[in-house]
C-alpha atoms as a PDB file:
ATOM      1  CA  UNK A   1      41.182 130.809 -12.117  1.00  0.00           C
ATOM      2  CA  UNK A   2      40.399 133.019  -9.299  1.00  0.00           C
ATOM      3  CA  UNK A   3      42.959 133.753  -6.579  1.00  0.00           C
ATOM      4  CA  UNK A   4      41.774 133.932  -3.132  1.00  0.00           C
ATOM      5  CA  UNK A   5      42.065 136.193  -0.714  1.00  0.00           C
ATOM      6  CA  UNK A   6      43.306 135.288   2.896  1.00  0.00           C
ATOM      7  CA  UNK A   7      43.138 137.503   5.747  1.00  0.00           C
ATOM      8  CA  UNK A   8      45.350 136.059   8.704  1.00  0.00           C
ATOM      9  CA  UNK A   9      45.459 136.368  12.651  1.00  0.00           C
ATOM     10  CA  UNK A  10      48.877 136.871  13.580  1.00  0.00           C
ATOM     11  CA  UNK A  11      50.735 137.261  17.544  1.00  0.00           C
ATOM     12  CA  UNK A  12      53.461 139.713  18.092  1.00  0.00           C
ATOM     13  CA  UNK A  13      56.050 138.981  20.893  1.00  0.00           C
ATOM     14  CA  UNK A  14      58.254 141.670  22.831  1.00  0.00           C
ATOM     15  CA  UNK A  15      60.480 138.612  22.954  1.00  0.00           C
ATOM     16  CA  UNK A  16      60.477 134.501  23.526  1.00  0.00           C
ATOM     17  CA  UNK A  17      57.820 134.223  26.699  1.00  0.00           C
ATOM     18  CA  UNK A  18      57.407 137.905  26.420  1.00  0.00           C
ATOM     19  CA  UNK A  19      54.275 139.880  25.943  1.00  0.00           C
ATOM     20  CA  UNK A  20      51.923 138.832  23.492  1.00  0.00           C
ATOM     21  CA  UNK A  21      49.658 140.663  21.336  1.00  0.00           C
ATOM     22  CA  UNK A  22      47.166 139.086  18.877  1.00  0.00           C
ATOM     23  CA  UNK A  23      45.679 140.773  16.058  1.00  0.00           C
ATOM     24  CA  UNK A  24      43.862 140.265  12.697  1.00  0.00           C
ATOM     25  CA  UNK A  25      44.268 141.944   9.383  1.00  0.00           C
ATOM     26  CA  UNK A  26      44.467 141.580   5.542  1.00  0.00           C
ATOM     27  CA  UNK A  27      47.557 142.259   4.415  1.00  0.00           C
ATOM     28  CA  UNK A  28      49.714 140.511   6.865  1.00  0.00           C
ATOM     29  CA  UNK A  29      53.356 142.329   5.680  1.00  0.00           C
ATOM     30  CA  UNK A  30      52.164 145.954   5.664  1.00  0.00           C
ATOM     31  CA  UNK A  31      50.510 145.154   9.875  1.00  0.00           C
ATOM     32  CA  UNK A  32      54.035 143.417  10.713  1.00  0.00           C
ATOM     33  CA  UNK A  33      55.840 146.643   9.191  1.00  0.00           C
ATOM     34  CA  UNK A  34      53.879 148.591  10.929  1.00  0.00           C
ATOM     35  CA  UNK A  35      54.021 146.936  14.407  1.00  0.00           C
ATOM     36  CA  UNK A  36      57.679 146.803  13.919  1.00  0.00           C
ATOM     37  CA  UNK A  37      58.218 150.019  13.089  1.00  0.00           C
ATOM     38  CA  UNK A  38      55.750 151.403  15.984  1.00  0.00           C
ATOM     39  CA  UNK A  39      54.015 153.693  13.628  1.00  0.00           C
ATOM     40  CA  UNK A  40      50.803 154.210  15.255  1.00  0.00           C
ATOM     41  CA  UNK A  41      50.498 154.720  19.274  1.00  0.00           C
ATOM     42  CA  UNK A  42      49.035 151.405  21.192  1.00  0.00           C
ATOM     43  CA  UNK A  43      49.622 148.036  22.431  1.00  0.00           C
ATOM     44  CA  UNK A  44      52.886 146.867  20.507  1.00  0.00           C
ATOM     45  CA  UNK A  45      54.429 149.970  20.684  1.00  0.00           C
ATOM     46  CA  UNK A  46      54.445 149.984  24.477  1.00  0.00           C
ATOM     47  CA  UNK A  47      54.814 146.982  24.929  1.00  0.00           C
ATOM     48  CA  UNK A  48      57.938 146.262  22.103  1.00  0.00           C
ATOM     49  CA  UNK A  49      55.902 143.835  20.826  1.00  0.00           C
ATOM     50  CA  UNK A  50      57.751 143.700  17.246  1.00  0.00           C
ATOM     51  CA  UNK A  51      58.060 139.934  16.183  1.00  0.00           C
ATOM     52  CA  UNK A  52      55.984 137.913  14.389  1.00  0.00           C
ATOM     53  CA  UNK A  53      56.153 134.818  16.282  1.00  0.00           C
ATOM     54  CA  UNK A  54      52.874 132.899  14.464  1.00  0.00           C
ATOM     55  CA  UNK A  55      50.053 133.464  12.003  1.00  0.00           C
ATOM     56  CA  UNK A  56      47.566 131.709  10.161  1.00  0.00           C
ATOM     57  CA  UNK A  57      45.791 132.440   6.880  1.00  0.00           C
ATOM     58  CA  UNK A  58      41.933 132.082   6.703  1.00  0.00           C
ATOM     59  CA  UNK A  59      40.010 132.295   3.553  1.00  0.00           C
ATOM     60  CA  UNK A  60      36.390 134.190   5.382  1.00  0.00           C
ATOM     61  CA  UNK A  61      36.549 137.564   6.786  1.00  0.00           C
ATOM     62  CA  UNK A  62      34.278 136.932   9.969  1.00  0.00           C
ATOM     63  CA  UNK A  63      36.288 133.477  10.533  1.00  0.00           C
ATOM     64  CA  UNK A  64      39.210 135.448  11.390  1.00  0.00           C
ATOM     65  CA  UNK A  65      37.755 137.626  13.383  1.00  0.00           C
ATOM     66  CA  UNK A  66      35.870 135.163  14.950  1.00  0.00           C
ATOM     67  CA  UNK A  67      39.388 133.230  16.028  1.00  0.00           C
ATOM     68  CA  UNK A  68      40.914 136.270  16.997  1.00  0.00           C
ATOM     69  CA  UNK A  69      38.153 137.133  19.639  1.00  0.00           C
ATOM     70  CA  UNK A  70      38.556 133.253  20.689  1.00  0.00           C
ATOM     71  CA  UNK A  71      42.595 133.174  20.829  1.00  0.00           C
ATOM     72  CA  UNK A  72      42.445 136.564  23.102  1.00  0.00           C
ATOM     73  CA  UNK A  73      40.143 134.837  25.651  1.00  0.00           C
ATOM     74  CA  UNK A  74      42.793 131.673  25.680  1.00  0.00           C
ATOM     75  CA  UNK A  75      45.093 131.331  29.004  1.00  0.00           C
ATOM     76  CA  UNK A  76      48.658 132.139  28.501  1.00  0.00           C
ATOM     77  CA  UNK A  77      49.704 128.828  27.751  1.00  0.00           C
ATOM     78  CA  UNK A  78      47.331 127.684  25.254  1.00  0.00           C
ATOM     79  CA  UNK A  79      49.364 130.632  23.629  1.00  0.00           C
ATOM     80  CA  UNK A  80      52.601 129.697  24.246  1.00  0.00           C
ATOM     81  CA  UNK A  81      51.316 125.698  23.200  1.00  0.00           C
ATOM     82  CA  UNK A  82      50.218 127.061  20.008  1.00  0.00           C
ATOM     83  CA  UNK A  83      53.364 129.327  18.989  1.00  0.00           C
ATOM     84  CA  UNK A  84      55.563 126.857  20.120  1.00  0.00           C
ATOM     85  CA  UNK A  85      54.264 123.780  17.712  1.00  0.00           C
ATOM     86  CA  UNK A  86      55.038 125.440  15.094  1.00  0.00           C
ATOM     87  CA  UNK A  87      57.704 128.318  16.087  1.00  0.00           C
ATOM     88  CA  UNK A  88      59.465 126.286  19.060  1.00  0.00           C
ATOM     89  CA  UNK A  89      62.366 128.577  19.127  1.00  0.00           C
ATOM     90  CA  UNK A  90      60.052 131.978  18.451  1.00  0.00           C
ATOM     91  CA  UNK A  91      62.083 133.021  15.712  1.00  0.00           C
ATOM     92  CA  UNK A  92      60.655 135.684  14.071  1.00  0.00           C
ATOM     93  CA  UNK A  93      58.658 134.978  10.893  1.00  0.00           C
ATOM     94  CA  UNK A  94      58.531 138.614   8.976  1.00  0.00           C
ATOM     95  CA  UNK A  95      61.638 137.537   6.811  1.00  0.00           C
ATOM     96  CA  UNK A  96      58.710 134.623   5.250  1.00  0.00           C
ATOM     97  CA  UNK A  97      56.412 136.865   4.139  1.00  0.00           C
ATOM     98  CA  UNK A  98      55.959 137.655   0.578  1.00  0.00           C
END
């Protein structure tokens, strides 16, 4: 049986209604580490954006990146909507990851 492999767009919060940063990757534990742990210059470092507040798994490559691109053009509230249905108290989600 062949295992599949899911790459996953994630948002980062500098806290609940704080700033929010989007992103897409692979291997969703090793990106959370290293947004948490500000190891390369940019957005979440400046920004303290260190917890994982949603994420979704997607089984195509260009899917992901294609809902990415979408969910940075969203309003702030379509955001907040789409954290909060799942995360309503924007606890952060790092602990769940394998």
């Amino acid at each position: 049986m062949e295992s599949l492999e899911y790459y996953y767009v994630y948002i980062m919060a500098s806290k609940r209604h704080g700033t929010l940063y989007i992103g897409s990757t692979s291997d969703l534990p090793r990106r959370v580490y290293e947004h948490q742990n500000d190891v390369a210059e940019g957005f979440t470092k400046k920004y303290q954006c260190h917890t994982l507040v949603y994420y979704e798994p997607i089984e195509d490559r260009d899917s992901t990146l294609l809902r990415e691109k979408r969910m940075k053009t969203w309003n702030r509230q379509w955001k907040i909507e789409l954290i909060e249905k799942t995360n309503p108290y924007w606890h952060d989600l790092s602990g769940k990851l394998i």
